[in-house]
C-alpha atoms as a PDB file:
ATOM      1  CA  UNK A   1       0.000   0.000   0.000  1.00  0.00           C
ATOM      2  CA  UNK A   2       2.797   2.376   1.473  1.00  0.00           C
ATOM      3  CA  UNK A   3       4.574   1.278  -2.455  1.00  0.00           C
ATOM      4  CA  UNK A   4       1.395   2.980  -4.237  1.00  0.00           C
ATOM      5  CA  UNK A   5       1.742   6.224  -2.194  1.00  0.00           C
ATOM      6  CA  UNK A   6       5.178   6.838  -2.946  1.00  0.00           C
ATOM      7  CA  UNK A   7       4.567   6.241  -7.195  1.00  0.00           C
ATOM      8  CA  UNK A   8       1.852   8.384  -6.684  1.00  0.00           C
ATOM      9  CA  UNK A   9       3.713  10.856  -4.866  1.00  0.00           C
ATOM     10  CA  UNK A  10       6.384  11.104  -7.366  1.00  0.00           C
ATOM     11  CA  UNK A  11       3.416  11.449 -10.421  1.00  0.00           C
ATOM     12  CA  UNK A  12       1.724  14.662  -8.428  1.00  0.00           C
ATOM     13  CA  UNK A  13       5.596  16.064  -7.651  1.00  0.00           C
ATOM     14  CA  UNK A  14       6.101  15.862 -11.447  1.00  0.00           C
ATOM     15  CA  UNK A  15       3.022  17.485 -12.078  1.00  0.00           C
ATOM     16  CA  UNK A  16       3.072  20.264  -9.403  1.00  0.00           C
ATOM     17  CA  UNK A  17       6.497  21.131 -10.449  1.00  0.00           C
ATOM     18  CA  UNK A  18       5.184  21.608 -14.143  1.00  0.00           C
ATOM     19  CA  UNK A  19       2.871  23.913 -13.105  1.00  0.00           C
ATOM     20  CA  UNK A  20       4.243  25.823 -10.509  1.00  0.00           C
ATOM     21  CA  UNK A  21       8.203  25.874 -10.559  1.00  0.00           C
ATOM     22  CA  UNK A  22       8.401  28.419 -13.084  1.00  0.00           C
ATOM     23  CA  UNK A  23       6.242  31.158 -10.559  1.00  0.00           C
ATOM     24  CA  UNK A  24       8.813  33.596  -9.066  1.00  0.00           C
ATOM     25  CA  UNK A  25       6.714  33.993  -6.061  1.00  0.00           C
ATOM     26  CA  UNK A  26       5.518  31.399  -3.633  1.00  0.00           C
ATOM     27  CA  UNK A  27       1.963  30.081  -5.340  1.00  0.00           C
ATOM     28  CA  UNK A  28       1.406  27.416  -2.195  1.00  0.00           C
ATOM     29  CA  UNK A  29       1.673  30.606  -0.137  1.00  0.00           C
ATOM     30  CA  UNK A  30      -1.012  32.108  -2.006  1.00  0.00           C
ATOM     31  CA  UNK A  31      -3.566  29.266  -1.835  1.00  0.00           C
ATOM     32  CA  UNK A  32      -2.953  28.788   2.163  1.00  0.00           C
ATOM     33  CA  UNK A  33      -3.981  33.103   2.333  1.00  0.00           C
ATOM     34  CA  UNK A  34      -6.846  31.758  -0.091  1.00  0.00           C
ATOM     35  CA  UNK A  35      -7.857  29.081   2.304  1.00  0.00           C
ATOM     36  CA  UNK A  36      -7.678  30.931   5.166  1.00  0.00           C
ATOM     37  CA  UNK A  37      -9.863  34.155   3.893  1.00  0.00           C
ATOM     38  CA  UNK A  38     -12.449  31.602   2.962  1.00  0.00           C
ATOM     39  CA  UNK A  39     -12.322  29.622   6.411  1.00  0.00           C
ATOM     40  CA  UNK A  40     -12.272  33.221   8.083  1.00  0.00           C
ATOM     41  CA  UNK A  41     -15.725  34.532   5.766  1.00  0.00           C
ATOM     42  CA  UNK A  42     -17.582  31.305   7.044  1.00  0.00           C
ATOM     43  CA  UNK A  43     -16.196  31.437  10.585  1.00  0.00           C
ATOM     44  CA  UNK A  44     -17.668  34.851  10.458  1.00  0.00           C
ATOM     45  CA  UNK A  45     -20.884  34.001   8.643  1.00  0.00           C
ATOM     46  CA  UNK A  46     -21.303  31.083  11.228  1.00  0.00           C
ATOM     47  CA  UNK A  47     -22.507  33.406  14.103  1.00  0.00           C
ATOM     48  CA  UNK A  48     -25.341  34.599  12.212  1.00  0.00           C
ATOM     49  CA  UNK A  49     -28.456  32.570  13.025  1.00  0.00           C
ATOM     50  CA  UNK A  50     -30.067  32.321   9.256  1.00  0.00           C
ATOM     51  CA  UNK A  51     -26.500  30.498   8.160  1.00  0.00           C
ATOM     52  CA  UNK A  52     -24.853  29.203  10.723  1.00  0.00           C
ATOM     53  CA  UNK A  53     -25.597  25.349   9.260  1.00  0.00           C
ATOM     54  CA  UNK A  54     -25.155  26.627   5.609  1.00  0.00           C
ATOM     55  CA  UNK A  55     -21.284  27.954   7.351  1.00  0.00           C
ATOM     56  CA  UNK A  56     -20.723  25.591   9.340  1.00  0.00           C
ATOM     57  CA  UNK A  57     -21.092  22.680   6.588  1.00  0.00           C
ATOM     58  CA  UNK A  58     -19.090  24.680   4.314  1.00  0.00           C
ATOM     59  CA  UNK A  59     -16.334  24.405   6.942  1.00  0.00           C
ATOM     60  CA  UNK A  60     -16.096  20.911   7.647  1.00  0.00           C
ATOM     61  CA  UNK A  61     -16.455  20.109   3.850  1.00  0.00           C
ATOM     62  CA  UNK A  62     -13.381  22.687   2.818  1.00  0.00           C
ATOM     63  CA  UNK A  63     -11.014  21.098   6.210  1.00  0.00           C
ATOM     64  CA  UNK A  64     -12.086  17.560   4.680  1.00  0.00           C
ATOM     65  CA  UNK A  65     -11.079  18.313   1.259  1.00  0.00           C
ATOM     66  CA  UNK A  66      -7.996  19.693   2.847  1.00  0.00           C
ATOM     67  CA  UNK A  67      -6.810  17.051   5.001  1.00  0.00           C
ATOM     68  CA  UNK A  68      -7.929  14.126   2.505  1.00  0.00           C
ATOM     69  CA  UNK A  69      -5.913  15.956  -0.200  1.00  0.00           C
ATOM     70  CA  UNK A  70      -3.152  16.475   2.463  1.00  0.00           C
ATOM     71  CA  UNK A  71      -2.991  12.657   3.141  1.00  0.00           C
ATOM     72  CA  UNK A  72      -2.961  11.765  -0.100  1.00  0.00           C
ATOM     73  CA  UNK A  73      -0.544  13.960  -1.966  1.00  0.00           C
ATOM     74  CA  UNK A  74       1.878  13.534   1.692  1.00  0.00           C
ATOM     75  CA  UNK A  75       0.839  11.906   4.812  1.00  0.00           C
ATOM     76  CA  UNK A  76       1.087   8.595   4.266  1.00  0.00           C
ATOM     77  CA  UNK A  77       4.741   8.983   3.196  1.00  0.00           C
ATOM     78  CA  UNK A  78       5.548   9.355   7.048  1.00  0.00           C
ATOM     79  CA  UNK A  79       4.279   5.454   7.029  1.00  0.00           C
ATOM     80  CA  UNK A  80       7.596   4.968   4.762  1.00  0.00           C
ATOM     81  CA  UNK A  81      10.221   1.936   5.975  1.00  0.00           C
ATOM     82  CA  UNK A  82      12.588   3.922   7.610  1.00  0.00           C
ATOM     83  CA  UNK A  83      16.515   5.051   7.048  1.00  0.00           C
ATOM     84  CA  UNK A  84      17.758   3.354  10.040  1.00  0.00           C
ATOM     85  CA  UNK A  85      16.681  -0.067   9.184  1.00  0.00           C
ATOM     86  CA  UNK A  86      18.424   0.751   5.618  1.00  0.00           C
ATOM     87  CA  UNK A  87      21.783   1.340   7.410  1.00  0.00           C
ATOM     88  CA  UNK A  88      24.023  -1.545   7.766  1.00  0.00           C
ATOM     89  CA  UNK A  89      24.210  -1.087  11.468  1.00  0.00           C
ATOM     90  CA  UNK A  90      21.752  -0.018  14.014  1.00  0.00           C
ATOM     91  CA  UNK A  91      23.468   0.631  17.050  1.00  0.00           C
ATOM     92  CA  UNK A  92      22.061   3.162  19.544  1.00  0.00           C
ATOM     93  CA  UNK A  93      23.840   6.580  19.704  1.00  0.00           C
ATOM     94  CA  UNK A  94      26.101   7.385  22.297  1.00  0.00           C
ATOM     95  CA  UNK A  95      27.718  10.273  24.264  1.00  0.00           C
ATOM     96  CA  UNK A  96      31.039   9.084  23.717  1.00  0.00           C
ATOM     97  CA  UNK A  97      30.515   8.810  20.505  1.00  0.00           C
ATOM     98  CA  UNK A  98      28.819  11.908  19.674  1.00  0.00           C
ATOM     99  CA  UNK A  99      31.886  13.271  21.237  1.00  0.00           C
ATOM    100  CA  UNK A 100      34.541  11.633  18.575  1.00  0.00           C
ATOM    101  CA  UNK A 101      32.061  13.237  15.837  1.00  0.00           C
ATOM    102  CA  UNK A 102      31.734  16.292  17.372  1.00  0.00           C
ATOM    103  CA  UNK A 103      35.343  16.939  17.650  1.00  0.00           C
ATOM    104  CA  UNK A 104      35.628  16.222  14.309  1.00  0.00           C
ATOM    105  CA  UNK A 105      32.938  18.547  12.904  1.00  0.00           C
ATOM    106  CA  UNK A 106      34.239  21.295  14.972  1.00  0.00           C
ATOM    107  CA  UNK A 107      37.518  20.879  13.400  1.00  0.00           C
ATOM    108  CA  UNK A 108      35.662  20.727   9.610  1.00  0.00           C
ATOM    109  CA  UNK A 109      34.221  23.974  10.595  1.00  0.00           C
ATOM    110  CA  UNK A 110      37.038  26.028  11.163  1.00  0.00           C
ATOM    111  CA  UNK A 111      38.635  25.041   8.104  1.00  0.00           C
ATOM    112  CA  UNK A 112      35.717  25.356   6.216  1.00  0.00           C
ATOM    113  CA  UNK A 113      34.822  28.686   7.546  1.00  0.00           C
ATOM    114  CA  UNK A 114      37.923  30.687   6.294  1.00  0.00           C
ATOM    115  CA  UNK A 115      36.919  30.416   2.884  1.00  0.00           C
ATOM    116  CA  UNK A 116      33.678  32.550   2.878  1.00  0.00           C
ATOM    117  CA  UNK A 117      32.751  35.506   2.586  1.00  0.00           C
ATOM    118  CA  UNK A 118      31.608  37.989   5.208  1.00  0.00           C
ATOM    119  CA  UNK A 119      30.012  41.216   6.018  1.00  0.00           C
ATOM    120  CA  UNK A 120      31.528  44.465   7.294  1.00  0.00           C
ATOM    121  CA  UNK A 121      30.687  42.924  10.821  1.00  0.00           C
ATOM    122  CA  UNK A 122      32.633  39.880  10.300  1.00  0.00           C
ATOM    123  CA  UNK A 123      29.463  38.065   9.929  1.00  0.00           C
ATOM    124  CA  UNK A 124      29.508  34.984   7.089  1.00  0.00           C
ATOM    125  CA  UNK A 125      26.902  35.706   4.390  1.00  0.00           C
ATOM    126  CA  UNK A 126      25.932  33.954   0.874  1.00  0.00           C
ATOM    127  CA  UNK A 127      27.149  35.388  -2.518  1.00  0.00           C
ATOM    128  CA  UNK A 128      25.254  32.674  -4.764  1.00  0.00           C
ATOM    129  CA  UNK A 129      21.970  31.625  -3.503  1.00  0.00           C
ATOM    130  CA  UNK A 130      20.798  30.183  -6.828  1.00  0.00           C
ATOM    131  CA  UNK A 131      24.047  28.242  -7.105  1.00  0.00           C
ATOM    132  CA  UNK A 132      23.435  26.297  -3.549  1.00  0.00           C
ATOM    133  CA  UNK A 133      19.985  25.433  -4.910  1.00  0.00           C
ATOM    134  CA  UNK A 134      21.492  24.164  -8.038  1.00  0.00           C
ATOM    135  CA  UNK A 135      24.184  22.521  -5.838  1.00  0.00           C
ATOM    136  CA  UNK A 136      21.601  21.027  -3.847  1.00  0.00           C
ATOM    137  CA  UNK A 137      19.926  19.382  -6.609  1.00  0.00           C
ATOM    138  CA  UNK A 138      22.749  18.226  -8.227  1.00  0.00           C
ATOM    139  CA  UNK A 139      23.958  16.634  -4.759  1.00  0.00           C
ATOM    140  CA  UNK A 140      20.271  14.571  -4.416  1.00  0.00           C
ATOM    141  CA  UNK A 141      21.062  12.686  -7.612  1.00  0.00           C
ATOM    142  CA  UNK A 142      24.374  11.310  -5.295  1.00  0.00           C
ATOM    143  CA  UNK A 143      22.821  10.030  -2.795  1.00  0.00           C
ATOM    144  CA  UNK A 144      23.398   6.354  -1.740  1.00  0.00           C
ATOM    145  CA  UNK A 145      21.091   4.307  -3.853  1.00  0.00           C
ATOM    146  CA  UNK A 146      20.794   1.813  -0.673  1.00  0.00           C
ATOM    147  CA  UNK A 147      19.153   5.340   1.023  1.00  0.00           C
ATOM    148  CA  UNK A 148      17.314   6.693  -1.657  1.00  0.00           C
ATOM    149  CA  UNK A 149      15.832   5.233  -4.977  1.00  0.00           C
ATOM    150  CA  UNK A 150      13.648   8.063  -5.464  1.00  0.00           C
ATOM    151  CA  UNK A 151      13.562  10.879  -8.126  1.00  0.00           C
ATOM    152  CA  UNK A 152      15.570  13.601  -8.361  1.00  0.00           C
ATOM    153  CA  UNK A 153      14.772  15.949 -11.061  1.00  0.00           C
ATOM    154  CA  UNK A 154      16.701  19.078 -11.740  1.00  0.00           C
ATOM    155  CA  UNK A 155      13.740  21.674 -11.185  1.00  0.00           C
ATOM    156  CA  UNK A 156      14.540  24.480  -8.909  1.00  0.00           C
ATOM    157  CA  UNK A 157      11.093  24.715  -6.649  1.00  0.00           C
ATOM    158  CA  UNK A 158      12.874  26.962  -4.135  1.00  0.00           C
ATOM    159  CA  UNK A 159      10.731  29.829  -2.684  1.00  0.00           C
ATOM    160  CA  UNK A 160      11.722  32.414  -0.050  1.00  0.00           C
ATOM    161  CA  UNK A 161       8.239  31.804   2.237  1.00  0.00           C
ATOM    162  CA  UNK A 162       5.583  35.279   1.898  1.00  0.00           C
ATOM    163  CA  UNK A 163       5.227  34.412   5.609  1.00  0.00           C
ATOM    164  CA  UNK A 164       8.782  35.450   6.543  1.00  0.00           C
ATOM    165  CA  UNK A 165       8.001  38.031   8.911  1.00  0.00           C
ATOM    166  CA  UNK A 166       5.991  35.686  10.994  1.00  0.00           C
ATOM    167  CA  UNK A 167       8.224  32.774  10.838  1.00  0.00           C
ATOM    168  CA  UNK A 168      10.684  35.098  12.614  1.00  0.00           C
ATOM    169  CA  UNK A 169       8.413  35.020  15.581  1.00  0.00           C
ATOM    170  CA  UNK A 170       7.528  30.916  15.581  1.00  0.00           C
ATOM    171  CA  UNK A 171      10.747  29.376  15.507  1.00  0.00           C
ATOM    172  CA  UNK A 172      10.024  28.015  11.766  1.00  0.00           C
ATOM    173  CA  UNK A 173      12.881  28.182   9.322  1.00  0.00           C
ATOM    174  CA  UNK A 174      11.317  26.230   6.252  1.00  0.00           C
ATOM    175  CA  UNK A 175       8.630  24.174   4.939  1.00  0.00           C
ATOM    176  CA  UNK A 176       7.593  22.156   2.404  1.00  0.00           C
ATOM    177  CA  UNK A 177       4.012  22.550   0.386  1.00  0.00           C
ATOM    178  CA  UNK A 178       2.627  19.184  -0.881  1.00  0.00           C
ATOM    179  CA  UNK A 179      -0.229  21.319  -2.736  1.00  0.00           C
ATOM    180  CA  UNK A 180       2.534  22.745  -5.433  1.00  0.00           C
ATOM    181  CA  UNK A 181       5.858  20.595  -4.220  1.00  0.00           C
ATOM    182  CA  UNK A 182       7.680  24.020  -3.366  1.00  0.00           C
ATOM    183  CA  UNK A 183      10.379  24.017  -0.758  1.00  0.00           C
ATOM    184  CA  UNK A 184       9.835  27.269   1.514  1.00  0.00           C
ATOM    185  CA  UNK A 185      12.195  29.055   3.373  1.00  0.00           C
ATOM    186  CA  UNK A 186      12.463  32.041   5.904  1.00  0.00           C
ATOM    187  CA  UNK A 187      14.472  34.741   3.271  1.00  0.00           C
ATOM    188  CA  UNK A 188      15.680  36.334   6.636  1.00  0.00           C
ATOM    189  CA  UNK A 189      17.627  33.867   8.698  1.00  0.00           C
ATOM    190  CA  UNK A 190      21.128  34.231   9.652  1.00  0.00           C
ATOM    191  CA  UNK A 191      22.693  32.899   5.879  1.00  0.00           C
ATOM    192  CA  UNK A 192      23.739  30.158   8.206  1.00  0.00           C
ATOM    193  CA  UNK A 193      20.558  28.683   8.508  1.00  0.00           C
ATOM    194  CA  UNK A 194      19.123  29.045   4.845  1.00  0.00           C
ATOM    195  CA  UNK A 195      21.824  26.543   2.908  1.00  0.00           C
ATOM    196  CA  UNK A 196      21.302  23.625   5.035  1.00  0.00           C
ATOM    197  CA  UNK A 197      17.333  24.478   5.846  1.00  0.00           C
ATOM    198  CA  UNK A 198      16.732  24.719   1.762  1.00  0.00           C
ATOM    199  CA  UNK A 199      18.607  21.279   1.300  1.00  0.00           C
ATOM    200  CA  UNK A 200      16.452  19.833   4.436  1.00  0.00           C
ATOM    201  CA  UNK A 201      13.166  21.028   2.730  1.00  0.00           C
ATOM    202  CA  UNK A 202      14.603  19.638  -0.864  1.00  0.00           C
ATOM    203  CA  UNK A 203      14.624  16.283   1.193  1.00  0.00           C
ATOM    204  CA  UNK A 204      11.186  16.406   1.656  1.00  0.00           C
ATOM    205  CA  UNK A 205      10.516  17.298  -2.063  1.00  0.00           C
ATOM    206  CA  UNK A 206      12.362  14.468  -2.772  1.00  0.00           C
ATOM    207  CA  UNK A 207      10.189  12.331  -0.752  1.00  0.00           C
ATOM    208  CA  UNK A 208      11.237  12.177   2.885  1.00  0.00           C
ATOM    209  CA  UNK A 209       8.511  12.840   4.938  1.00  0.00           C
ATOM    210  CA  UNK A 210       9.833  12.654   8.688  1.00  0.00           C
ATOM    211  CA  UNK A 211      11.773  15.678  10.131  1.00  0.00           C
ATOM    212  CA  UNK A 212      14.846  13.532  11.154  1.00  0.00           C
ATOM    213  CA  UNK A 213      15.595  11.666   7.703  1.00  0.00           C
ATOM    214  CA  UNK A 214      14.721  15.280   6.073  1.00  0.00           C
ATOM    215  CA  UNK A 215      17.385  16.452   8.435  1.00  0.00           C
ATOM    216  CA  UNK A 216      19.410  13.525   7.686  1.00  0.00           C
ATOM    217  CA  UNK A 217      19.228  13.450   3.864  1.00  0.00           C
ATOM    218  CA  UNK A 218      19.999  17.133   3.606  1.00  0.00           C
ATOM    219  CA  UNK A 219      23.329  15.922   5.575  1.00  0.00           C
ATOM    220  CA  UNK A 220      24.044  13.477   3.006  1.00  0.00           C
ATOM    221  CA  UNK A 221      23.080  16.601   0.609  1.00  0.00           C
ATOM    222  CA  UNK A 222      25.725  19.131   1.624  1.00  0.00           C
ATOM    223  CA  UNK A 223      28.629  17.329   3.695  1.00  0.00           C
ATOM    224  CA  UNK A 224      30.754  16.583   0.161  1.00  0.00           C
ATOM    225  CA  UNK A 225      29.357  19.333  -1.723  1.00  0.00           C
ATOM    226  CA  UNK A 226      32.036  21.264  -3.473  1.00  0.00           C
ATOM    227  CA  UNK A 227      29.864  24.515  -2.676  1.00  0.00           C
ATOM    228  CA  UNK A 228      31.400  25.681   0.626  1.00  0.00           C
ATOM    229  CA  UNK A 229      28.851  27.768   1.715  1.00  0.00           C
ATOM    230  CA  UNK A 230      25.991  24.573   1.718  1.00  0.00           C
ATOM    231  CA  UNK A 231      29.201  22.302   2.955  1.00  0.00           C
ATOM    232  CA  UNK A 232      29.702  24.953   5.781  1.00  0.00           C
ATOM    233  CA  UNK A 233      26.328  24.893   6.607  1.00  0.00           C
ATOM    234  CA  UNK A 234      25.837  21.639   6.532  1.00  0.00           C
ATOM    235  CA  UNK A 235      29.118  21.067   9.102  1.00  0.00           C
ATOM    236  CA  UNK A 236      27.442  23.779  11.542  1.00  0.00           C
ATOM    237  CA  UNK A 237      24.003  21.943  11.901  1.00  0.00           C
ATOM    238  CA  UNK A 238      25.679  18.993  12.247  1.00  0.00           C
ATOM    239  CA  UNK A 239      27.954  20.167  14.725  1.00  0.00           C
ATOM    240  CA  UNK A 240      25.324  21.834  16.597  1.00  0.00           C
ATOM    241  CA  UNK A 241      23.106  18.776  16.901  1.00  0.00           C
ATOM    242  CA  UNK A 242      25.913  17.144  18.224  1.00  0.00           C
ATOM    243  CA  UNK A 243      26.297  19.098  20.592  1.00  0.00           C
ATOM    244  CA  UNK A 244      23.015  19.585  21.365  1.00  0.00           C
ATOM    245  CA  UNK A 245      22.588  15.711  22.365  1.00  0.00           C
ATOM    246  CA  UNK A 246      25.456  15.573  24.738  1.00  0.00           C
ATOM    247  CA  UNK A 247      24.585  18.798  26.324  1.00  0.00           C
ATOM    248  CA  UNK A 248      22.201  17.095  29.160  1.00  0.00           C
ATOM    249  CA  UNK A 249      25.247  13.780  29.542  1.00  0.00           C
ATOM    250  CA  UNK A 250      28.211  16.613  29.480  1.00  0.00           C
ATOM    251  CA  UNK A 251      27.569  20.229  29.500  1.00  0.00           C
ATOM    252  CA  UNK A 252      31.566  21.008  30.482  1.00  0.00           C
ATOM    253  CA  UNK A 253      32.144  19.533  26.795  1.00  0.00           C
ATOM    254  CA  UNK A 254      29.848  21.409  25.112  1.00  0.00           C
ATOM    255  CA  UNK A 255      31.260  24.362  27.307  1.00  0.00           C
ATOM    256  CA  UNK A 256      34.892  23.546  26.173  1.00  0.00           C
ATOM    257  CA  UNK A 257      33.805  22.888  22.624  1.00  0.00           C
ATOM    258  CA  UNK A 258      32.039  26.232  22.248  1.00  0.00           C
ATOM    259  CA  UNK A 259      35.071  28.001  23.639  1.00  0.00           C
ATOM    260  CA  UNK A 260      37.219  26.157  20.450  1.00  0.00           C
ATOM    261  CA  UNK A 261      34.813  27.882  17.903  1.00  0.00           C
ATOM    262  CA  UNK A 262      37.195  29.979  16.280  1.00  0.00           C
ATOM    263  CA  UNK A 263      36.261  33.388  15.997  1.00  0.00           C
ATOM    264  CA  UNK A 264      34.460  33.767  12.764  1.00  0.00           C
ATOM    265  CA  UNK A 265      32.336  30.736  13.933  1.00  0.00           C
ATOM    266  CA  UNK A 266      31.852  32.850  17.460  1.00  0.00           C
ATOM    267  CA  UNK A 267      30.483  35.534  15.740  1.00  0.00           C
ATOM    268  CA  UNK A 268      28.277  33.677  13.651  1.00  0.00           C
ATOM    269  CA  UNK A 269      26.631  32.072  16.781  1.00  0.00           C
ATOM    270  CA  UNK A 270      26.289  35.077  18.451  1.00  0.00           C
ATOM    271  CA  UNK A 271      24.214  36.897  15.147  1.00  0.00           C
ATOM    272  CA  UNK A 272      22.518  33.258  15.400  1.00  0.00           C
ATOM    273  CA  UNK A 273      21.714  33.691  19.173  1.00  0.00           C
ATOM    274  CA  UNK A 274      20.788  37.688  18.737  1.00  0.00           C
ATOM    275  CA  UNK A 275      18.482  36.518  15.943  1.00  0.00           C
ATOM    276  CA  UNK A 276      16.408  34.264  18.127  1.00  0.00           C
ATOM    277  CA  UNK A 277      16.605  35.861  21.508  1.00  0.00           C
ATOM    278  CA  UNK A 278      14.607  39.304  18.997  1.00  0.00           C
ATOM    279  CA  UNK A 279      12.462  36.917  18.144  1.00  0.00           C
ATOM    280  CA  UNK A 280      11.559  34.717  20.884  1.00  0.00           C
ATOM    281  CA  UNK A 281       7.884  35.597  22.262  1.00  0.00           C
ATOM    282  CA  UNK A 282       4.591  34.092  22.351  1.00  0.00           C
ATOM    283  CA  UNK A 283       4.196  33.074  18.653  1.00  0.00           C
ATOM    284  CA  UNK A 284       7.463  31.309  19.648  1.00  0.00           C
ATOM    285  CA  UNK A 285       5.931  29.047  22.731  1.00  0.00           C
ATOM    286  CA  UNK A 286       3.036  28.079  20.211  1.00  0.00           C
ATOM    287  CA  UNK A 287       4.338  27.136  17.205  1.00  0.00           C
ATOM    288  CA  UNK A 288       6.609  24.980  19.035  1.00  0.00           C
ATOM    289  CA  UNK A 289       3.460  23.515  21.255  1.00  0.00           C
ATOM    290  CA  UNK A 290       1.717  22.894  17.756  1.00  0.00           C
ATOM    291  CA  UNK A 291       4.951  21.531  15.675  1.00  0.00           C
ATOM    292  CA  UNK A 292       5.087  19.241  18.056  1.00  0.00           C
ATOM    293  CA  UNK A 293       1.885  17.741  18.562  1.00  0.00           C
ATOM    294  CA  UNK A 294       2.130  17.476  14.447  1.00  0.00           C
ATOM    295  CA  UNK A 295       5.333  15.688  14.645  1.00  0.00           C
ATOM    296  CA  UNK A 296       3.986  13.378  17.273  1.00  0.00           C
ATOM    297  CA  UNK A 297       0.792  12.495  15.360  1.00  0.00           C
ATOM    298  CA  UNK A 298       2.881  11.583  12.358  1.00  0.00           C
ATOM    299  CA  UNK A 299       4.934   8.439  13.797  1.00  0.00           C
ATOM    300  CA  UNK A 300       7.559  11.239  14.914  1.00  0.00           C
ATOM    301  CA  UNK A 301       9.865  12.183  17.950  1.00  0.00           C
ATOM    302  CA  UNK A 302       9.001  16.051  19.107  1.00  0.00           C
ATOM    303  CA  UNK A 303      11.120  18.443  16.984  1.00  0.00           C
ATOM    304  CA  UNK A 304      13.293  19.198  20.082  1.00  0.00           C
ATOM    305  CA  UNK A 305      14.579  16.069  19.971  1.00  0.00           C
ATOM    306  CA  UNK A 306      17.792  15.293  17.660  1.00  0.00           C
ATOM    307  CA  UNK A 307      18.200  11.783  18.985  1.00  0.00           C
ATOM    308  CA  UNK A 308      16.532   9.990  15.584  1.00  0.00           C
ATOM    309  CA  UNK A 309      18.790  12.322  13.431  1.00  0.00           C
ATOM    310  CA  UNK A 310      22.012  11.426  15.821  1.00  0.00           C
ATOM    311  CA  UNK A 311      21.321   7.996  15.689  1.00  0.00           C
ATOM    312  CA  UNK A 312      21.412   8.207  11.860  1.00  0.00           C
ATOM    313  CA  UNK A 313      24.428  10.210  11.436  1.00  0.00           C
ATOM    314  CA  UNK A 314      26.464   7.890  13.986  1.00  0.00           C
ATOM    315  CA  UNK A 315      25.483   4.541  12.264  1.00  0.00           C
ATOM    316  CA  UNK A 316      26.245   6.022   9.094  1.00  0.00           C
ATOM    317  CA  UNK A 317      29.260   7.170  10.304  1.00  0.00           C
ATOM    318  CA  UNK A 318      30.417   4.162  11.943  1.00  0.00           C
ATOM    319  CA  UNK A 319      32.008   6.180  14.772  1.00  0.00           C
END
């Protein structure tokens, strides 16, 4: 059944990119504003006696349409066999470890990070955006075949989101839309989010559905790319995920770790740290309440957690 999804999926990705690749702007945005102006009118008309059924019918049919379209074109592909039991080994992550790899990516970092390109402020930003995404694509077609079998046409779907301003406040950097296949992201992150977010949300175009292998794939997406800035990128998440999962076993590493950042990495954590702590607020607390509860309901760990993605990179690794 799950076999039937995934064909299907990659005959509506075709189509969708067809059809909406070529649009400068974000058309997926566009039909969610749609959606929600229509939702809003009925909402509205629903407190009036005289229509309230007439609204309230309308309602349910449009969030039926929505989430059986929704399932179709994407949700079952969470129900996919997973990476892990792909990998040759399945041993369960460690701190130790996570501490070899760490060590290692920290080291890849620094190197990496002297040859790009910064602002006046010392700050490392991108000079070819269009030639990560065409990096990126390139890159999916070299992915391990015993990972990925699926698809990967050359069509640059990449959309800076229309919602940008208020993905600042929730904590979102990108998403994918399985209405028109584009992969979203938020135009205004630190640049040392957007390479490694728009080759996480190509993952998903590609067919990935859970947050973890999306996170995972991208890895595989940028760690060997001859484009430094995605390879950077790549190198920080990973390093930063790392580091994330030992930080409850061994805080005085992470400590010592974040004190061998050399300083062009220093001050790109700090414009990453500034970034969030202007943003942090009450959209914030909810989005992450609500992303949450949606990766639960879809066979997935909360999107605080990095142990999935950890577990993946170390097995793959071999460490």
């Amino acid at each position: 059944m799950i076999s039937f999804f995934e064909r299907f999926f990659e005959i509506q990705k075709s189509i969708h990119q067809i059809i909406f690749s070529w649009i400068p702007f974000s058309f997926g945005d566009v039909l969610y504003i749609v959606l929600g102006i229509f939702l809003l009118y009925f909402i509205n008309k629903s407190f009036k006696k005289k229509s309230r059924k007439s609204s309230l019918l309308k309602i349910l049919i449009i969030i039926n349409i929505f989430y059986f379209s929704y399932q179709i074109f994407w949700g079952m592909l969470y129900f996919q066999t997973p990476i892990i039991k792909k990998l040759s080994s399945q041993n369960e992550p460690t701190t130790e470890k996570a501490k070899v790899l760490a060590l290692q990516y920290l080291t890849k970092c620094k190197e990496t990070r002297k040859l790009l390109t910064e602002d006046k402020n010392g700050i490392f930003i991108i000079t070819d955006l269009k030639a990560i995404q065409t990096e990126i694509l390139y890159q999916q077609s070299k992915l391990p075949q015993y990972i990925s079998d699926k698809k990967a046409p050359q069509v640059n779907s990449f959309k800076p989101s229309l919602f940008k301003n208020v993905m600042n406040f929730t904590g979102i950097l990108g998403y994918y839309n399985p209405f028109t296949a584009e992969a979203q992201y938020n135009s205004e992150l630190p640049n040392t989010y957007i390479p490694f977010t728009s080759a996480h949300e190509s993952s998903h175009q590609l067919g990935f559905a859970r947050e973890q292998e999306a996170n995972f794939v991208g890895y595989l997406i940028g760690i060997d790319s001859k484009n430094t800035e995605l390879k950077y990128s790549t190198e920080y998440f990973t390093l930063k995920s790392l580091l994330n999962f030992i930080a409850n076993e061994d805080p005085e590493f992470v400590k010592s770790a974040l004190k061998n950042y050399s300083p062009a990495m220093k001050r790109d954590r700090s414009y990453e740290r500034n970034f969030i702590v202007k943003h942090q607020g009450v959209l914030d607390d909810f989005f992450g309440f609500t992303n949450n509860l949606f990766l639960k309901s879809n066979q997935q760990e909360g999107s605080v957690t990095y142990s999935y993605f950890i577990d993946l990179l170390l097995n793959y690794e071999k460490v």
